[in-house]
N, C-alpha and C. Protein backbone atom coordinates (compact mmCIF):
# COMPACT_ATOMS: atom_id res chain seq x y z
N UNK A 1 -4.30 28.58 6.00
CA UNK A 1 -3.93 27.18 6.06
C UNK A 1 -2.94 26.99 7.21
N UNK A 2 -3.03 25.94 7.70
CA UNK A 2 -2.31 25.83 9.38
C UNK A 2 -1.08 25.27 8.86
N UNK A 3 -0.13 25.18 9.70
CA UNK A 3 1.83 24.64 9.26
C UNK A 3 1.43 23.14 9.24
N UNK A 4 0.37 22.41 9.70
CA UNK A 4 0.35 20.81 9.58
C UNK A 4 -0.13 20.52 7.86
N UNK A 5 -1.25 21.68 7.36
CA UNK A 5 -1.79 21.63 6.44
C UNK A 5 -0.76 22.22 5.42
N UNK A 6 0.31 22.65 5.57
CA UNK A 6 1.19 23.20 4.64
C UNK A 6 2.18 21.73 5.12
N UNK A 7 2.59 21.20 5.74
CA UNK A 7 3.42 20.03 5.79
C UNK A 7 2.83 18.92 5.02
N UNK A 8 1.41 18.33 5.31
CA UNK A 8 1.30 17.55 4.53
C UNK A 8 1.31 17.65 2.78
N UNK A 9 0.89 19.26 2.23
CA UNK A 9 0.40 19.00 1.04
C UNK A 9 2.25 19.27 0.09
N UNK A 10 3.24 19.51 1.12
CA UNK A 10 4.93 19.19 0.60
C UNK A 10 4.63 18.05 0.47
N UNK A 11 4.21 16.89 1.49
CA UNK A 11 4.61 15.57 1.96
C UNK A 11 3.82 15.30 0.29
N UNK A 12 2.54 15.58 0.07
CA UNK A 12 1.97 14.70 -1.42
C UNK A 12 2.49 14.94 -2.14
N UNK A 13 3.25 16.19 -2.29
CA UNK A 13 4.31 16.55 -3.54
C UNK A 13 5.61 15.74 -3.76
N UNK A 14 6.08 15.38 -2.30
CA UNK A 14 7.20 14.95 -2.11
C UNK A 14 7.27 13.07 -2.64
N UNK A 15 5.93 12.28 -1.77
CA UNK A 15 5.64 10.90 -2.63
C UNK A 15 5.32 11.00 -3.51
N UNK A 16 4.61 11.89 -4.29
CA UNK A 16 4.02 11.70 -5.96
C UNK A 16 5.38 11.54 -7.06
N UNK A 17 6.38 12.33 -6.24
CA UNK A 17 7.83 12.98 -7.10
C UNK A 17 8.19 11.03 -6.72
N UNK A 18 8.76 10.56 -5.46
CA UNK A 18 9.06 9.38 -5.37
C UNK A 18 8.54 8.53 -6.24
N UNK A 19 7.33 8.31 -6.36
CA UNK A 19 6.51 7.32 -7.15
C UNK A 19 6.60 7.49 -8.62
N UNK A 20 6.75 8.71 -8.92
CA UNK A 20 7.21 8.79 -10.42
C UNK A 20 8.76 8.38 -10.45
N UNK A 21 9.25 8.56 -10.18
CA UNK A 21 11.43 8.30 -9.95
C UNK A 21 11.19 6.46 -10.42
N UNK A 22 10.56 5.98 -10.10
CA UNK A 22 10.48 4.63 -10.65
C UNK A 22 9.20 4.40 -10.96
N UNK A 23 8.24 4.72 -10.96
CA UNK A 23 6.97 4.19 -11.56
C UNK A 23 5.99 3.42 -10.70
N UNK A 24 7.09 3.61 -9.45
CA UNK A 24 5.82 2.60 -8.80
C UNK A 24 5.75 3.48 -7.69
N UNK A 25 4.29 3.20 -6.81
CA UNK A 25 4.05 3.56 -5.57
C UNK A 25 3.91 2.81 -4.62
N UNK A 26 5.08 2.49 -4.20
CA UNK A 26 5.78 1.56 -2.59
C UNK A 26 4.69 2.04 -1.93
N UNK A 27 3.64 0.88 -1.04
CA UNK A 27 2.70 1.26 -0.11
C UNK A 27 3.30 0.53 1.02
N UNK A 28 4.38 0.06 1.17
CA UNK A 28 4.57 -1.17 2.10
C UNK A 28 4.74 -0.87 3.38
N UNK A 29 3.86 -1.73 4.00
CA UNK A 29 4.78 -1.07 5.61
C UNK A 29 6.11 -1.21 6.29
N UNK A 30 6.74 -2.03 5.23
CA UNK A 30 8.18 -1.62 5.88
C UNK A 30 8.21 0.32 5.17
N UNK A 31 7.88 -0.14 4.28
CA UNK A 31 8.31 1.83 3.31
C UNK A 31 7.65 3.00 4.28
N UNK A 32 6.81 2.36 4.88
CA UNK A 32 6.00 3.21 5.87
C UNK A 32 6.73 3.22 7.22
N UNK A 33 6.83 2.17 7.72
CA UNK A 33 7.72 2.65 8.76
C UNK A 33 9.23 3.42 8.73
N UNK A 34 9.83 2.90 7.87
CA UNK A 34 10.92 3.86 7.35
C UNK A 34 11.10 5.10 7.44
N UNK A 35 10.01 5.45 6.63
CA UNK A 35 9.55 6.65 6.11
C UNK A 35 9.33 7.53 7.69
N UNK A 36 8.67 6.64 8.60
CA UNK A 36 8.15 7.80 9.82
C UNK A 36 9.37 7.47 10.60
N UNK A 37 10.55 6.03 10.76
CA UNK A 37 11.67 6.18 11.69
C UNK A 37 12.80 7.59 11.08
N UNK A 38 12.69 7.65 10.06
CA UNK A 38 13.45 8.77 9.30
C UNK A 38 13.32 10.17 9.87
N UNK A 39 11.75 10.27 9.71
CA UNK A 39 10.93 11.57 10.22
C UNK A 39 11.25 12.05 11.80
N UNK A 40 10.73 10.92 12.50
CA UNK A 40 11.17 10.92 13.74
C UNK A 40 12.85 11.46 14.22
N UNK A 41 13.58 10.92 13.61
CA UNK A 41 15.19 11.20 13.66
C UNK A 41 15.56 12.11 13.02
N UNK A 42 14.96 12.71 12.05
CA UNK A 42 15.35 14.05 11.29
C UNK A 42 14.04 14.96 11.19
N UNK A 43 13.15 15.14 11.96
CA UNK A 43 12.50 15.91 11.60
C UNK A 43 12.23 17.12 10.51
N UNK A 44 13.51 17.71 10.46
CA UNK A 44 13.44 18.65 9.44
C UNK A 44 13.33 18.27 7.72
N UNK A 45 13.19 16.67 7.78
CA UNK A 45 13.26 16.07 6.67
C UNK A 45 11.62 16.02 5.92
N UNK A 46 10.77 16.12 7.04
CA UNK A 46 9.41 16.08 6.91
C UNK A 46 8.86 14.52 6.44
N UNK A 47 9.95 13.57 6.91
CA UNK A 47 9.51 12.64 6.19
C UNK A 47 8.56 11.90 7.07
N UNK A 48 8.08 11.76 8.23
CA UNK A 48 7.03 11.30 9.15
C UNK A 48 5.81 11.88 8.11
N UNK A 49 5.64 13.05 7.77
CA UNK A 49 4.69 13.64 6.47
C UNK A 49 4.19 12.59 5.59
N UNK A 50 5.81 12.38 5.14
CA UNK A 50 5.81 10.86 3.83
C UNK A 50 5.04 10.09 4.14
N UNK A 51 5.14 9.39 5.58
CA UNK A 51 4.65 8.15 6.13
C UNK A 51 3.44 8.63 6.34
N UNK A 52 2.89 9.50 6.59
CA UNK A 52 1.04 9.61 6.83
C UNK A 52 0.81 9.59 5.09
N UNK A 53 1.07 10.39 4.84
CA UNK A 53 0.47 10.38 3.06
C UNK A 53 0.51 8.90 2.74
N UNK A 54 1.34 8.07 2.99
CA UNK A 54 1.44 6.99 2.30
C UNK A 54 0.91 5.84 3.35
N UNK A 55 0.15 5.96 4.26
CA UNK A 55 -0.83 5.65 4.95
C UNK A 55 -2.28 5.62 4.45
N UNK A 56 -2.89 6.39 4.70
CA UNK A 56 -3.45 7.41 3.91
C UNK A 56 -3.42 6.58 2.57
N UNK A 57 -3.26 6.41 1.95
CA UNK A 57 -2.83 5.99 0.44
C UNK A 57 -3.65 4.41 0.58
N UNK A 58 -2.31 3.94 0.96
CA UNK A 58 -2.84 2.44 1.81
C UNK A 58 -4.09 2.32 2.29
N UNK A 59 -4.73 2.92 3.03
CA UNK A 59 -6.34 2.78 3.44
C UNK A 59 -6.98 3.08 2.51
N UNK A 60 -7.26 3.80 1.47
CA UNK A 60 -7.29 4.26 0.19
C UNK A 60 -7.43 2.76 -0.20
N UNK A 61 -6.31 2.56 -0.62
CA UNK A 61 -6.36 1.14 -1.75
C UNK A 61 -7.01 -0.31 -0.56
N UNK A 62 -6.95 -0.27 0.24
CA UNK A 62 -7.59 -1.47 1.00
C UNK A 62 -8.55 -1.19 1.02
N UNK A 63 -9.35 0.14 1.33
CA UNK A 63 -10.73 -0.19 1.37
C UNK A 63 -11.27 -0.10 -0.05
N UNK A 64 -10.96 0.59 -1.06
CA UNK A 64 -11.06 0.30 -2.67
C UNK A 64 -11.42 -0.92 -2.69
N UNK A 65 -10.16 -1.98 -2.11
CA UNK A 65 -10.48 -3.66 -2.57
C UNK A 65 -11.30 -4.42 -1.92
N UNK A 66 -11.63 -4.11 -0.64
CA UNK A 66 -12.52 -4.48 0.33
C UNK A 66 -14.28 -4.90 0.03
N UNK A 67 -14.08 -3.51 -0.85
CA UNK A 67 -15.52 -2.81 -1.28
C UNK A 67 -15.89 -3.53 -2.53
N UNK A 68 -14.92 -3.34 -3.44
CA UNK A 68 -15.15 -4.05 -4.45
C UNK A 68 -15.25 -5.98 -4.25
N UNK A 69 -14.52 -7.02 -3.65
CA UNK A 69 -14.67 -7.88 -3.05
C UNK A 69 -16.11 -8.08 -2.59
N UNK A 70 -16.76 -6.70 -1.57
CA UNK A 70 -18.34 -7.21 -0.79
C UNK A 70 -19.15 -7.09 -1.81
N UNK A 71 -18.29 -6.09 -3.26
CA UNK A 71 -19.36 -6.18 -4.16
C UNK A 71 -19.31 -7.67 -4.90
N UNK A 72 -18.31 -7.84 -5.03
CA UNK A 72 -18.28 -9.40 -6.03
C UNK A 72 -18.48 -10.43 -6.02
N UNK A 73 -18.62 -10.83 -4.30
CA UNK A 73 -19.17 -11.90 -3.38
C UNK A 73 -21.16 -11.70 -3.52
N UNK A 74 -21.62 -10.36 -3.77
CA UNK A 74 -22.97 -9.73 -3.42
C UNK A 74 -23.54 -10.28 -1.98
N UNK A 75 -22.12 -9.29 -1.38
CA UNK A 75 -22.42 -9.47 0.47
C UNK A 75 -23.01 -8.25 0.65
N UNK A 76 -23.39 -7.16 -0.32
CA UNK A 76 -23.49 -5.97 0.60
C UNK A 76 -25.22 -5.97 0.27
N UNK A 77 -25.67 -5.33 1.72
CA UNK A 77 -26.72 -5.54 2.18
C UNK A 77 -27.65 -4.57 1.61
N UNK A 78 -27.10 -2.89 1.53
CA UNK A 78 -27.67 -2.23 1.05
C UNK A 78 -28.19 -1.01 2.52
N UNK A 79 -27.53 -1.68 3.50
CA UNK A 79 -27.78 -1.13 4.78
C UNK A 79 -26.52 -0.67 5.37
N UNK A 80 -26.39 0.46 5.74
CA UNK A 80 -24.96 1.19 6.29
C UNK A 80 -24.53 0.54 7.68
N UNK A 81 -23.28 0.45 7.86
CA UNK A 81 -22.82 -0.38 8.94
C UNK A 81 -22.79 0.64 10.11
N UNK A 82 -22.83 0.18 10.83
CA UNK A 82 -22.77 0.80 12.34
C UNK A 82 -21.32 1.58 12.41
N UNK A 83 -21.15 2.84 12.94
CA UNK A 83 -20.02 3.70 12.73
C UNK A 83 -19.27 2.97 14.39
N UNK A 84 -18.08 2.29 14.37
CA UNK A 84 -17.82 1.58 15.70
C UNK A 84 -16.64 2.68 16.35
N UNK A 85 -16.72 3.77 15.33
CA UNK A 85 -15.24 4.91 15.68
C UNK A 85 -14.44 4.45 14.44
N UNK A 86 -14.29 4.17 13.61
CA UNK A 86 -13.32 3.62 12.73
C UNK A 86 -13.55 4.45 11.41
């Protein structure tokens, strides 16, 4: 396992522990930027880590709602979208 792949899977340990401490899981992008101005300035804090996991997370739950939405409208075609790099 490579030192990026051992940084991030602290970093999921490290938000899962946050998100339990109060019950909720802050996706916000202020919490996100925070999280990576922190990282950036303390590196040894690993908290730029924080901020991808909880990125990551965030795309997670937007495209969850996205999907469900094209389902509830019955916009989806049944035909795969064109890959644009994204």
């Amino acid at each position: 396992m490579s030192a990026f792949d051992n940084e991030m899977g602290r970093a999921r340990r490290r938000v899962a522990d946050f998100d339990k401490a109060d019950g909720f899981a802050d996706r916000s992008l202020h919490t996100v930027r925070c999280a990576l101005e922190a990282g950036l300035r303390h590196p040894e804090t690993g908290a730029q880590f924080d901020a991808l996991i909880m990125l990551e997370d965030l795309h997670r739950c937007i495209r969850a709602e996205v999907q469900h939405e094209i389902a509830r409208l019955g916009l989806h075609t049944g035909r795969k979208a064109a890959n644009n790099g994204n």
